[in-house]
PDB file of N, CA and C in Angstrom:
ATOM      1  N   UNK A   1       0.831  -1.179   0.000  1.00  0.00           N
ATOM      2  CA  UNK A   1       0.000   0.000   0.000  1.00  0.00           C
ATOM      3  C   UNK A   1       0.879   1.246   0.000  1.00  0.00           C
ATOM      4  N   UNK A   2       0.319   2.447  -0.945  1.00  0.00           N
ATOM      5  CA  UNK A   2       1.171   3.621  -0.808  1.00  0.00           C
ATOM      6  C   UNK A   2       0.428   4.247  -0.208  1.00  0.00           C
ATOM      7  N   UNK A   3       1.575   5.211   0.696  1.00  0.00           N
ATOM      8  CA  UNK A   3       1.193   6.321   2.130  1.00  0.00           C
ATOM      9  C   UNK A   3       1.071   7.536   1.598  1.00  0.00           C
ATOM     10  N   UNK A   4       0.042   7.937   1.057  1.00  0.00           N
ATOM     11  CA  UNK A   4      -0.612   9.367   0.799  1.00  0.00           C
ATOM     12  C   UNK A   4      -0.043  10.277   1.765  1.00  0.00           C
ATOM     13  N   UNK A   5      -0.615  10.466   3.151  1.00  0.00           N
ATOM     14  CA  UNK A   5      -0.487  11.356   3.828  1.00  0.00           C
ATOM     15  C   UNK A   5      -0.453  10.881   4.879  1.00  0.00           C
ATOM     16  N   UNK A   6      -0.047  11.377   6.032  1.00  0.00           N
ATOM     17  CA  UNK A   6       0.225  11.143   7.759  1.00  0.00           C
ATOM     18  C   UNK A   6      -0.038  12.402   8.190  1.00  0.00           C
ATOM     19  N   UNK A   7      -0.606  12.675   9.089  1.00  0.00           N
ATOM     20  CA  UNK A   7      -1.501  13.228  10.016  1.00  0.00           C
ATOM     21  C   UNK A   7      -1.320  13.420  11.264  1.00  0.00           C
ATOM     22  N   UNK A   8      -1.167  14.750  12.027  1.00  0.00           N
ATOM     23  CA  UNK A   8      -1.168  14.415  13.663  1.00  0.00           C
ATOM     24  C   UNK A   8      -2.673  14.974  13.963  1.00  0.00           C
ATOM     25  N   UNK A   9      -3.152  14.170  14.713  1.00  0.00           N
ATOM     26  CA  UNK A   9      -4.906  14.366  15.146  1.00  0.00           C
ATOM     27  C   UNK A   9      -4.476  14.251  16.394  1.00  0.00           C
ATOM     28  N   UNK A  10      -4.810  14.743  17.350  1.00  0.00           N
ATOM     29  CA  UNK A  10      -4.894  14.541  18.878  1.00  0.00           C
ATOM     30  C   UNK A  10      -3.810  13.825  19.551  1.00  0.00           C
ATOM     31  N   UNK A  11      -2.794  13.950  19.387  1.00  0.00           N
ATOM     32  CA  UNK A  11      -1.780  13.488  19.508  1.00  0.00           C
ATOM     33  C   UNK A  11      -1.640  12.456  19.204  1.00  0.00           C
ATOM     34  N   UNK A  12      -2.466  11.933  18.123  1.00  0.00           N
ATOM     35  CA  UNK A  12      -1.530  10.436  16.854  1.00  0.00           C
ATOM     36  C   UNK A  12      -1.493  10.803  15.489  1.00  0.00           C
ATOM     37  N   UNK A  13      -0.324  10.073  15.214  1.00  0.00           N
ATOM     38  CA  UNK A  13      -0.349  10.033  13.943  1.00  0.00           C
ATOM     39  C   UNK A  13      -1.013   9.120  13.044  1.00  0.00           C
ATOM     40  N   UNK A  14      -1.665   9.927  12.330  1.00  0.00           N
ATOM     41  CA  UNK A  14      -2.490   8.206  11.237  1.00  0.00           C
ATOM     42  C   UNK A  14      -2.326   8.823  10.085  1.00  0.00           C
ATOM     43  N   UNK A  15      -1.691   7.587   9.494  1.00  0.00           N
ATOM     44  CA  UNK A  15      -1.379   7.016   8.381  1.00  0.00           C
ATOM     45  C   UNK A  15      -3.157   6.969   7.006  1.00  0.00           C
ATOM     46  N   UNK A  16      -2.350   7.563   5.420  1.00  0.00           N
ATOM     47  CA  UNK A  16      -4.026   7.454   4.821  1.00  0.00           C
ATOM     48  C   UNK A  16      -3.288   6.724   3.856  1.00  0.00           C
ATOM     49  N   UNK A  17      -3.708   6.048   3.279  1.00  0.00           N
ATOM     50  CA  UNK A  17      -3.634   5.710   1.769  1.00  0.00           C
ATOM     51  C   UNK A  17      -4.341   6.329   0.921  1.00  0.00           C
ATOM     52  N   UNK A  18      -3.442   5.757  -0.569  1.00  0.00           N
ATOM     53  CA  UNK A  18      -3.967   6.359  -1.583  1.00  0.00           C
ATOM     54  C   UNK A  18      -5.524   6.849  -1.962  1.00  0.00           C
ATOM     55  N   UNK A  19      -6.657   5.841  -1.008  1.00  0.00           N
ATOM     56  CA  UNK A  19      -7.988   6.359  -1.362  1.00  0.00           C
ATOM     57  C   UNK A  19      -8.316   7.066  -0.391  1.00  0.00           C
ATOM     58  N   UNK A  20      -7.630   7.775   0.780  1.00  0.00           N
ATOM     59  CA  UNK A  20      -7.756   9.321   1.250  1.00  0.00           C
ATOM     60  C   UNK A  20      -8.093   8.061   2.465  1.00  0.00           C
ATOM     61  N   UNK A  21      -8.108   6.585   2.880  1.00  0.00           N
ATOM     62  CA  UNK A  21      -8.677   6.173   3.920  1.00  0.00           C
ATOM     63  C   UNK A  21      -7.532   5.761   5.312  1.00  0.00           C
ATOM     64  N   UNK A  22      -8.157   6.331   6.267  1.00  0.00           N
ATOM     65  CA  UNK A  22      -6.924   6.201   7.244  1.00  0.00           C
ATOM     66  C   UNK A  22      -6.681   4.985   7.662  1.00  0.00           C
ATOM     67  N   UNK A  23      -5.483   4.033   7.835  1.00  0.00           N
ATOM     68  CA  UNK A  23      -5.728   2.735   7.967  1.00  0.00           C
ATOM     69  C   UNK A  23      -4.160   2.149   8.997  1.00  0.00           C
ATOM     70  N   UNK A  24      -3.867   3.646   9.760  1.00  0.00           N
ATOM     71  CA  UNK A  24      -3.169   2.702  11.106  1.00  0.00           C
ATOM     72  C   UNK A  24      -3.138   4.545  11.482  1.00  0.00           C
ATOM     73  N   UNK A  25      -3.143   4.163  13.313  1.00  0.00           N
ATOM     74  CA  UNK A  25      -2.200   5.510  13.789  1.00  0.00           C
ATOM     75  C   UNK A  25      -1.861   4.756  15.054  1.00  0.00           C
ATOM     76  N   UNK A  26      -0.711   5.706  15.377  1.00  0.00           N
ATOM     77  CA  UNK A  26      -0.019   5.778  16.973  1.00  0.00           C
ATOM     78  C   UNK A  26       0.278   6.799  17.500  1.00  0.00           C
ATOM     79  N   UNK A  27       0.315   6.531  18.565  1.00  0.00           N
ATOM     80  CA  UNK A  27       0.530   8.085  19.525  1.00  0.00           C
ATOM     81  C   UNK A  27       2.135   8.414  19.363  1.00  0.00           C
ATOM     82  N   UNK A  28       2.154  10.075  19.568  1.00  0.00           N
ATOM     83  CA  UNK A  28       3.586  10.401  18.699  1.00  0.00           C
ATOM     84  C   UNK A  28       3.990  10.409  19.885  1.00  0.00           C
ATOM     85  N   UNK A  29       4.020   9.884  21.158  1.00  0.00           N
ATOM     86  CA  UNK A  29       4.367   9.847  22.243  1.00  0.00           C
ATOM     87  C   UNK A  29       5.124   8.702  22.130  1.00  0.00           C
ATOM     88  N   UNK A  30       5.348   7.257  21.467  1.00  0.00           N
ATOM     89  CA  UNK A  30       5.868   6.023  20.999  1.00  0.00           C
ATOM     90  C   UNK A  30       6.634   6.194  19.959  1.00  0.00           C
ATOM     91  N   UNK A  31       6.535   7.293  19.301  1.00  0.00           N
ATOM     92  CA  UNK A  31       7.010   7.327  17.649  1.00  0.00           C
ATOM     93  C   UNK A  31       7.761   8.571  17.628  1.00  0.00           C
ATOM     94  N   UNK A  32       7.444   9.660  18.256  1.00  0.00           N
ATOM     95  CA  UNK A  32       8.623  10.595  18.203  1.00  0.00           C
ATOM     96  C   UNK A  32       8.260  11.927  16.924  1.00  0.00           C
ATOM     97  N   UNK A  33       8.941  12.740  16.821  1.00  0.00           N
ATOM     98  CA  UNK A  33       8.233  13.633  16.017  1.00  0.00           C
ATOM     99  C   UNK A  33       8.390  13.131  14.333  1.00  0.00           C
ATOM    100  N   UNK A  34       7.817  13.819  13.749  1.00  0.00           N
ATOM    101  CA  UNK A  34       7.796  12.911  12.220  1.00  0.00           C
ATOM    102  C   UNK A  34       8.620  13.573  11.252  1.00  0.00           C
ATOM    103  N   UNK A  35       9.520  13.635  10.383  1.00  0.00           N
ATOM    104  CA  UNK A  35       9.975  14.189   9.698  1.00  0.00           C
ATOM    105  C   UNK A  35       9.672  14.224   8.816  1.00  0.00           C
ATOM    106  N   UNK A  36       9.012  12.968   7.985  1.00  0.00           N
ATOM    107  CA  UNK A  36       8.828  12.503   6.647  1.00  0.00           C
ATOM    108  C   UNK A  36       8.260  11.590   6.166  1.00  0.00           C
ATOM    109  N   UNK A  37       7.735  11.404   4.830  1.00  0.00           N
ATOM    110  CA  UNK A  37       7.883  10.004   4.464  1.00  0.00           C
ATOM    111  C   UNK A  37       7.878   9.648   3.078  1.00  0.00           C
ATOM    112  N   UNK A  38       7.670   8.657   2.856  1.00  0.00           N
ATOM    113  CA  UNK A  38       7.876   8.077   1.108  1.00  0.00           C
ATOM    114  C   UNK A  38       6.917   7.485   1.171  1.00  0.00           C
ATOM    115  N   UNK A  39       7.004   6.701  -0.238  1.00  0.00           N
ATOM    116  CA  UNK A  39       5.653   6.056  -0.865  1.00  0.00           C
ATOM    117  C   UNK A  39       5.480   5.036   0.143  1.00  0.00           C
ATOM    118  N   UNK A  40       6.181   4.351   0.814  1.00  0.00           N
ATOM    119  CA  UNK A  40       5.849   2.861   1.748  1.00  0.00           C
ATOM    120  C   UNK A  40       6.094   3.033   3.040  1.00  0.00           C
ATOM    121  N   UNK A  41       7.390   3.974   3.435  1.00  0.00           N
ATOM    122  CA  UNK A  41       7.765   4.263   4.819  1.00  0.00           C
ATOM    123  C   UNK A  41       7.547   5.776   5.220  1.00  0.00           C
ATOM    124  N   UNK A  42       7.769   5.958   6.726  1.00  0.00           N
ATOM    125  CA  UNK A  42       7.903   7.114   7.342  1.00  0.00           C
ATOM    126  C   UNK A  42       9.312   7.188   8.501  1.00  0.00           C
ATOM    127  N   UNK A  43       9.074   8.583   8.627  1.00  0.00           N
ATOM    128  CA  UNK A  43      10.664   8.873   9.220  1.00  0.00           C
ATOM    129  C   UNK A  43      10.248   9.687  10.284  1.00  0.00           C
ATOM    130  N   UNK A  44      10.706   9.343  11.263  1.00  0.00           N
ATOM    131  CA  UNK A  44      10.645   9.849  12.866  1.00  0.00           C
ATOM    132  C   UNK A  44      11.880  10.504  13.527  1.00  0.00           C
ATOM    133  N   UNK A  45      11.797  11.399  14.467  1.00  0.00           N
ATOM    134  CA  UNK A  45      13.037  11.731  15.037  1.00  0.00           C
ATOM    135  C   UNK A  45      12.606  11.227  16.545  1.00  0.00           C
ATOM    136  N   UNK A  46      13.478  10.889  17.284  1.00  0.00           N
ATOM    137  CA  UNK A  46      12.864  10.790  19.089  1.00  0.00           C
ATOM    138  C   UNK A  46      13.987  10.483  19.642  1.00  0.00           C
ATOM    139  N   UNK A  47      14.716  11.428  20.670  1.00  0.00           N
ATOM    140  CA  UNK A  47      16.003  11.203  21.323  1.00  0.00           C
ATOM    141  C   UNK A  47      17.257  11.003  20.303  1.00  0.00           C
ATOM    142  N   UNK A  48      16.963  11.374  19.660  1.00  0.00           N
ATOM    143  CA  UNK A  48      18.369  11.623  18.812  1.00  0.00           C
ATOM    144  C   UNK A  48      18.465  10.537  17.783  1.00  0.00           C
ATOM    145  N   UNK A  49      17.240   9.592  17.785  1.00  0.00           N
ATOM    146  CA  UNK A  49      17.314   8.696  16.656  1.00  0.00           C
ATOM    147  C   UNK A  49      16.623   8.862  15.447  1.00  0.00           C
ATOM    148  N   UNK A  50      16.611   8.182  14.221  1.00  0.00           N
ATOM    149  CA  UNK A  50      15.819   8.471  13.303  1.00  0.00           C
ATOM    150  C   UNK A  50      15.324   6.781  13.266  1.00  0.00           C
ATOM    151  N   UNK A  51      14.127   6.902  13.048  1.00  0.00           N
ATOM    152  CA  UNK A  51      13.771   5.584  12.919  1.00  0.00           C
ATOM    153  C   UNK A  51      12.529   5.610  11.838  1.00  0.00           C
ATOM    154  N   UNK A  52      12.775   4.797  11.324  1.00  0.00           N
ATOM    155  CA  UNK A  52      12.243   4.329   9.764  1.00  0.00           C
ATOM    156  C   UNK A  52      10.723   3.372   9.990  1.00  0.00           C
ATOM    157  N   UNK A  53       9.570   3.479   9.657  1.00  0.00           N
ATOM    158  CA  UNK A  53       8.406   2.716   9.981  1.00  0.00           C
ATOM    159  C   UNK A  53       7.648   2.112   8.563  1.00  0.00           C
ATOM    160  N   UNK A  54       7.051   1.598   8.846  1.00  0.00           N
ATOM    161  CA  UNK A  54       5.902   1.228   7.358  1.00  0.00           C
ATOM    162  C   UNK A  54       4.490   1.180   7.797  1.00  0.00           C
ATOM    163  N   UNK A  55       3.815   1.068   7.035  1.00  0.00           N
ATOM    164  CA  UNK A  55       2.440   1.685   6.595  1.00  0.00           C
ATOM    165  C   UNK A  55       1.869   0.550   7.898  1.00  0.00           C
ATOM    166  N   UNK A  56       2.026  -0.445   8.142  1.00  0.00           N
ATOM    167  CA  UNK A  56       1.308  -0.420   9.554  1.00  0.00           C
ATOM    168  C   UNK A  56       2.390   0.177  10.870  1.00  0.00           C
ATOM    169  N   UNK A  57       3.060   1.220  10.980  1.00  0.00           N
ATOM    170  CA  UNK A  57       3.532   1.201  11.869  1.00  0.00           C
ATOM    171  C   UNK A  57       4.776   0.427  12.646  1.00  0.00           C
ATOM    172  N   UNK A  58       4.893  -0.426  12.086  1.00  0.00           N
ATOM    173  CA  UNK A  58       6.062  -1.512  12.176  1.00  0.00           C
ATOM    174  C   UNK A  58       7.051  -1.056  12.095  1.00  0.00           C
ATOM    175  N   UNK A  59       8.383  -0.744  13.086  1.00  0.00           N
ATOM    176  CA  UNK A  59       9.500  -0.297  12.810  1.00  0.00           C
ATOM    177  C   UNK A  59      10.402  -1.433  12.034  1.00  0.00           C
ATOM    178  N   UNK A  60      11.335  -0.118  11.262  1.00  0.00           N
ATOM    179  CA  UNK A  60      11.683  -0.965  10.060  1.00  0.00           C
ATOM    180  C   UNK A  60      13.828  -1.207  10.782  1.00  0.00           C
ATOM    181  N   UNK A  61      14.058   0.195  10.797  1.00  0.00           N
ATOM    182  CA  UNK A  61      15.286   0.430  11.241  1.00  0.00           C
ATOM    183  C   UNK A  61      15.383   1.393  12.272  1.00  0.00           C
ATOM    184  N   UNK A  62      16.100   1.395  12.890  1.00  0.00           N
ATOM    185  CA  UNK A  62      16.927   2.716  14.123  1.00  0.00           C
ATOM    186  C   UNK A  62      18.274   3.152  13.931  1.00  0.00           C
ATOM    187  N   UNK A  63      18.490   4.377  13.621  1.00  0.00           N
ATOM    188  CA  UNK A  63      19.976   4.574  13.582  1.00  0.00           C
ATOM    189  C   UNK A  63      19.960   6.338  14.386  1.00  0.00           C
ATOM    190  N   UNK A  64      21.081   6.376  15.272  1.00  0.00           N
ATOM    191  CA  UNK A  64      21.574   7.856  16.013  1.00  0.00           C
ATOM    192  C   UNK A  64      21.514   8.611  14.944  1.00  0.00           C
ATOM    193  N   UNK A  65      21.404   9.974  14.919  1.00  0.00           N
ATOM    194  CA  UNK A  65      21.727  11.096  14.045  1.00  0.00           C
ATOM    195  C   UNK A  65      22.966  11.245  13.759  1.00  0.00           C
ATOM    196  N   UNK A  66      23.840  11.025  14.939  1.00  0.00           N
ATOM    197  CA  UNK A  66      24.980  11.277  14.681  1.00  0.00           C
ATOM    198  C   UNK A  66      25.769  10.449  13.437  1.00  0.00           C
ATOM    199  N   UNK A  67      24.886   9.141  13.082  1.00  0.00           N
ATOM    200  CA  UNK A  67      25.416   8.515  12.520  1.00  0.00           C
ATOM    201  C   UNK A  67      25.089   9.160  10.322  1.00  0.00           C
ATOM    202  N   UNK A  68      23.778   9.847  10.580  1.00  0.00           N
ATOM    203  CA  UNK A  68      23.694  10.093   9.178  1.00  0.00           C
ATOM    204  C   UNK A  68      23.444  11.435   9.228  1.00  0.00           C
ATOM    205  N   UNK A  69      23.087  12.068   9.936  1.00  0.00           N
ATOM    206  CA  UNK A  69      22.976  13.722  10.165  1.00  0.00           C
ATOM    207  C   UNK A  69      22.106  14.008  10.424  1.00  0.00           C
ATOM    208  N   UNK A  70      21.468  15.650   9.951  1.00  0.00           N
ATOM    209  CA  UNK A  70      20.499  16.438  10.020  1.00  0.00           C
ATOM    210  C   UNK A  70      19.255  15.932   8.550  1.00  0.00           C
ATOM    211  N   UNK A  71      18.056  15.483   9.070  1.00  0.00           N
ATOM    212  CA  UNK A  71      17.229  15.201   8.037  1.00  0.00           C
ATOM    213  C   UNK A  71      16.801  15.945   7.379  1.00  0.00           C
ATOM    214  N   UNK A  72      17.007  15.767   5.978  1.00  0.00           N
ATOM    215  CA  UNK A  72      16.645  16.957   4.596  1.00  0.00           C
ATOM    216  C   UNK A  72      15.107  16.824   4.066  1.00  0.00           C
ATOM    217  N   UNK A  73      15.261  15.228   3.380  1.00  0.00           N
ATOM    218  CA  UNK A  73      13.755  15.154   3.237  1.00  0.00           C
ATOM    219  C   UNK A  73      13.481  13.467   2.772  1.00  0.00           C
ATOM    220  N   UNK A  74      12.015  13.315   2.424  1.00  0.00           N
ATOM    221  CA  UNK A  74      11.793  11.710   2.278  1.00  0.00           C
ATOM    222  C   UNK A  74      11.364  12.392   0.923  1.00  0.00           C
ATOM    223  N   UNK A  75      11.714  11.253  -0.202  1.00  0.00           N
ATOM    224  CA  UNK A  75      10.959  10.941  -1.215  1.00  0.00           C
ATOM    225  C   UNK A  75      11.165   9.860  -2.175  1.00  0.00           C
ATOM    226  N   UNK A  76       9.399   9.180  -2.476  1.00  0.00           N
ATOM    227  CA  UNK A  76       9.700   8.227  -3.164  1.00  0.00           C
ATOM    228  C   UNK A  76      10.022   7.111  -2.519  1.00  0.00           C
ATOM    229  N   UNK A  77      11.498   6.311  -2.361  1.00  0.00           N
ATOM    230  CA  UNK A  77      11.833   5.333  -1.936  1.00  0.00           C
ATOM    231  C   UNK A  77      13.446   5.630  -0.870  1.00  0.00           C
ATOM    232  N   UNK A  78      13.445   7.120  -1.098  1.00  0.00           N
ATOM    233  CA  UNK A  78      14.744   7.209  -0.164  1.00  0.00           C
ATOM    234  C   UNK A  78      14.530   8.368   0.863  1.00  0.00           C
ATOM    235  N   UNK A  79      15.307   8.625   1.260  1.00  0.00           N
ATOM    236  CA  UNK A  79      15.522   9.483   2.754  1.00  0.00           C
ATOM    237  C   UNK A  79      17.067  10.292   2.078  1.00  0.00           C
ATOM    238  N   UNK A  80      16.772  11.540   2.353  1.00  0.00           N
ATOM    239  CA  UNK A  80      18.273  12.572   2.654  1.00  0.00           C
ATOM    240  C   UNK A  80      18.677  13.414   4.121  1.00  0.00           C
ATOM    241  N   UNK A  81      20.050  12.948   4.181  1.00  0.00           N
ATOM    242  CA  UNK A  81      20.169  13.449   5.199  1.00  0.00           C
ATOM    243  C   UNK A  81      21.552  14.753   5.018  1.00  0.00           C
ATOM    244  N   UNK A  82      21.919  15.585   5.397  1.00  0.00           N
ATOM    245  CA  UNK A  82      23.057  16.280   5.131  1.00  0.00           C
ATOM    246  C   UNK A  82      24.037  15.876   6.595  1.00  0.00           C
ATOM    247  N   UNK A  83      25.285  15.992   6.567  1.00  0.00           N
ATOM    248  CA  UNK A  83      26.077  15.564   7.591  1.00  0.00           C
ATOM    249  C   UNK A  83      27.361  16.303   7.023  1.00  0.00           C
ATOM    250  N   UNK A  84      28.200  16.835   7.343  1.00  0.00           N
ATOM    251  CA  UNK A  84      29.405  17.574   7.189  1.00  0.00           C
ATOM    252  C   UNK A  84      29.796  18.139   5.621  1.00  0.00           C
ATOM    253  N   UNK A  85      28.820  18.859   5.358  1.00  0.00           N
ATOM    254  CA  UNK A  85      29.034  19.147   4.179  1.00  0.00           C
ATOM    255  C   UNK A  85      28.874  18.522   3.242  1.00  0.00           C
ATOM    256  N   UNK A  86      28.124  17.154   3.318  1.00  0.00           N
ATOM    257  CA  UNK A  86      27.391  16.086   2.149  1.00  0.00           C
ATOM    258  C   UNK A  86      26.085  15.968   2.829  1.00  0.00           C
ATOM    259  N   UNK A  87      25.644  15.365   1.379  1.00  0.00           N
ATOM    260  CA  UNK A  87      24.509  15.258   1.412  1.00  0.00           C
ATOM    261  C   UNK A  87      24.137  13.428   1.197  1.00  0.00           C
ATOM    262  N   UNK A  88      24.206  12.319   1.673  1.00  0.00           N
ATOM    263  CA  UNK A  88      23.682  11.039   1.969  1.00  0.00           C
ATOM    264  C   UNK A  88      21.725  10.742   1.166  1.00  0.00           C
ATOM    265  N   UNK A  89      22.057  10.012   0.534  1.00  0.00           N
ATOM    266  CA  UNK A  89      21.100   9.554   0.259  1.00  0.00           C
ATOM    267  C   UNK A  89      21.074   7.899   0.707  1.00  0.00           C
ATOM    268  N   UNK A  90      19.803   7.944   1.487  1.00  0.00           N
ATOM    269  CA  UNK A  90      19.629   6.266   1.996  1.00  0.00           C
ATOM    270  C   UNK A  90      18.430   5.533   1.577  1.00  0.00           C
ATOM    271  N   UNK A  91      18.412   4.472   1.656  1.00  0.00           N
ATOM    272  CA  UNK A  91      16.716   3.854   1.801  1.00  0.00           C
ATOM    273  C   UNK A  91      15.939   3.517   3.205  1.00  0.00           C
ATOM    274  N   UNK A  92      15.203   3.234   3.045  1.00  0.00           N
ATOM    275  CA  UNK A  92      14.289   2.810   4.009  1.00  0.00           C
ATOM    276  C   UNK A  92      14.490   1.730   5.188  1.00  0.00           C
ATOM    277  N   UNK A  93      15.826   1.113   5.229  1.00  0.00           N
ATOM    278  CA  UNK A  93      16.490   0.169   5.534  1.00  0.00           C
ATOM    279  C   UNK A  93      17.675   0.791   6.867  1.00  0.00           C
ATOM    280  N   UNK A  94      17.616   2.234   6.131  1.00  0.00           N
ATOM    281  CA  UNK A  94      18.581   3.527   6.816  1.00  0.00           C
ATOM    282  C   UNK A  94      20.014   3.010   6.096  1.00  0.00           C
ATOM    283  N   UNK A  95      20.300   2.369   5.067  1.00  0.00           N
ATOM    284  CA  UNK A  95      21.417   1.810   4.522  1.00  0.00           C
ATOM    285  C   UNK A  95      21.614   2.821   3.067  1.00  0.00           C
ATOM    286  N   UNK A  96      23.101   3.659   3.359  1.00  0.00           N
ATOM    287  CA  UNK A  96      23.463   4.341   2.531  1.00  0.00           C
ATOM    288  C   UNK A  96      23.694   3.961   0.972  1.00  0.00           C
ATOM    289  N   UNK A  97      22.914   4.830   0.299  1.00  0.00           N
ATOM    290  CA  UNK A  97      22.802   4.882  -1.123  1.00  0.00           C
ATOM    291  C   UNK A  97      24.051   5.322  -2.141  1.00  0.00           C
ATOM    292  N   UNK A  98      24.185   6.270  -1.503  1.00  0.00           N
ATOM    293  CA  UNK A  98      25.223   6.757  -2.246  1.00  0.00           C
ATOM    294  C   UNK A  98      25.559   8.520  -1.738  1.00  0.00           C
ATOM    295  N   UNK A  99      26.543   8.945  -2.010  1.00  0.00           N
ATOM    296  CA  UNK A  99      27.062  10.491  -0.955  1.00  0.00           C
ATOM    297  C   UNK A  99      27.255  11.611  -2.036  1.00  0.00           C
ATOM    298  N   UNK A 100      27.456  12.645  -1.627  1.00  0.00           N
ATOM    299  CA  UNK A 100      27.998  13.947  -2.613  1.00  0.00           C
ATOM    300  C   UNK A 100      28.619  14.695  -1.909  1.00  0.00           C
ATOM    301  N   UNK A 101      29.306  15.243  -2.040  1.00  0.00           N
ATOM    302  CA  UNK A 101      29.862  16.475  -0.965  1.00  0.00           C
ATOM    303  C   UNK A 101      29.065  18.186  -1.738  1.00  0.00           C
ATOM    304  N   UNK A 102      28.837  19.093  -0.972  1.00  0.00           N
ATOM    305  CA  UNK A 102      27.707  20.249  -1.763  1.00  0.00           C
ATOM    306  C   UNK A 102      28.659  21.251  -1.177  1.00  0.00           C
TER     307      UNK A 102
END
């Protein structure tokens, strides 16, 4: 299923699919603030981690910030993060794609 949109309602987040229908949420109190997401996953920040979820909520990966940086943006099928003057592109897995320096 692709993730249209995510939502904070009353302090959860729910998840819509493509036919506008909401079909999981959790309290961002478990999940942490949201940064992003792509067509299948979403991206969370909470204590300094970024952690990667899917359309039911299911965590996918956990990795420190320190380890990929400051989050840029989700799209599609990857995640950007910037970190010392590059820019990291990863997947959903949090497993680096490929780097640039900017």
């Amino acid at each position: 299923m692709a993730i249209s949109d995510v939502q904070l309602k009353s302090n959860y987040y729910q998840i819509f699919d493509s036919y506008g229908k909401k079909t999981k949420e959790s309290h961002a109190s478990s999940v942490g603030e949201l940064c992003g997401f792509g067509l299948d996953f979403i991206v969370f920040l909470k204590s300094n981690y970024y952690s990667t979820y899917d359309e039911n909520f299911k965590k996918i990966k956990e990795v420190h910030s320190s380890s990929v940086g400051v989050f840029k943006n989700a799209a599609g099928v990857t995640i950007t993060f910037i970190k010392s003057n590059y820019v990291g592109t990863y997947d959903k897995n949090l497993k680096k794609i490929s780097e640039r320096h900017i």
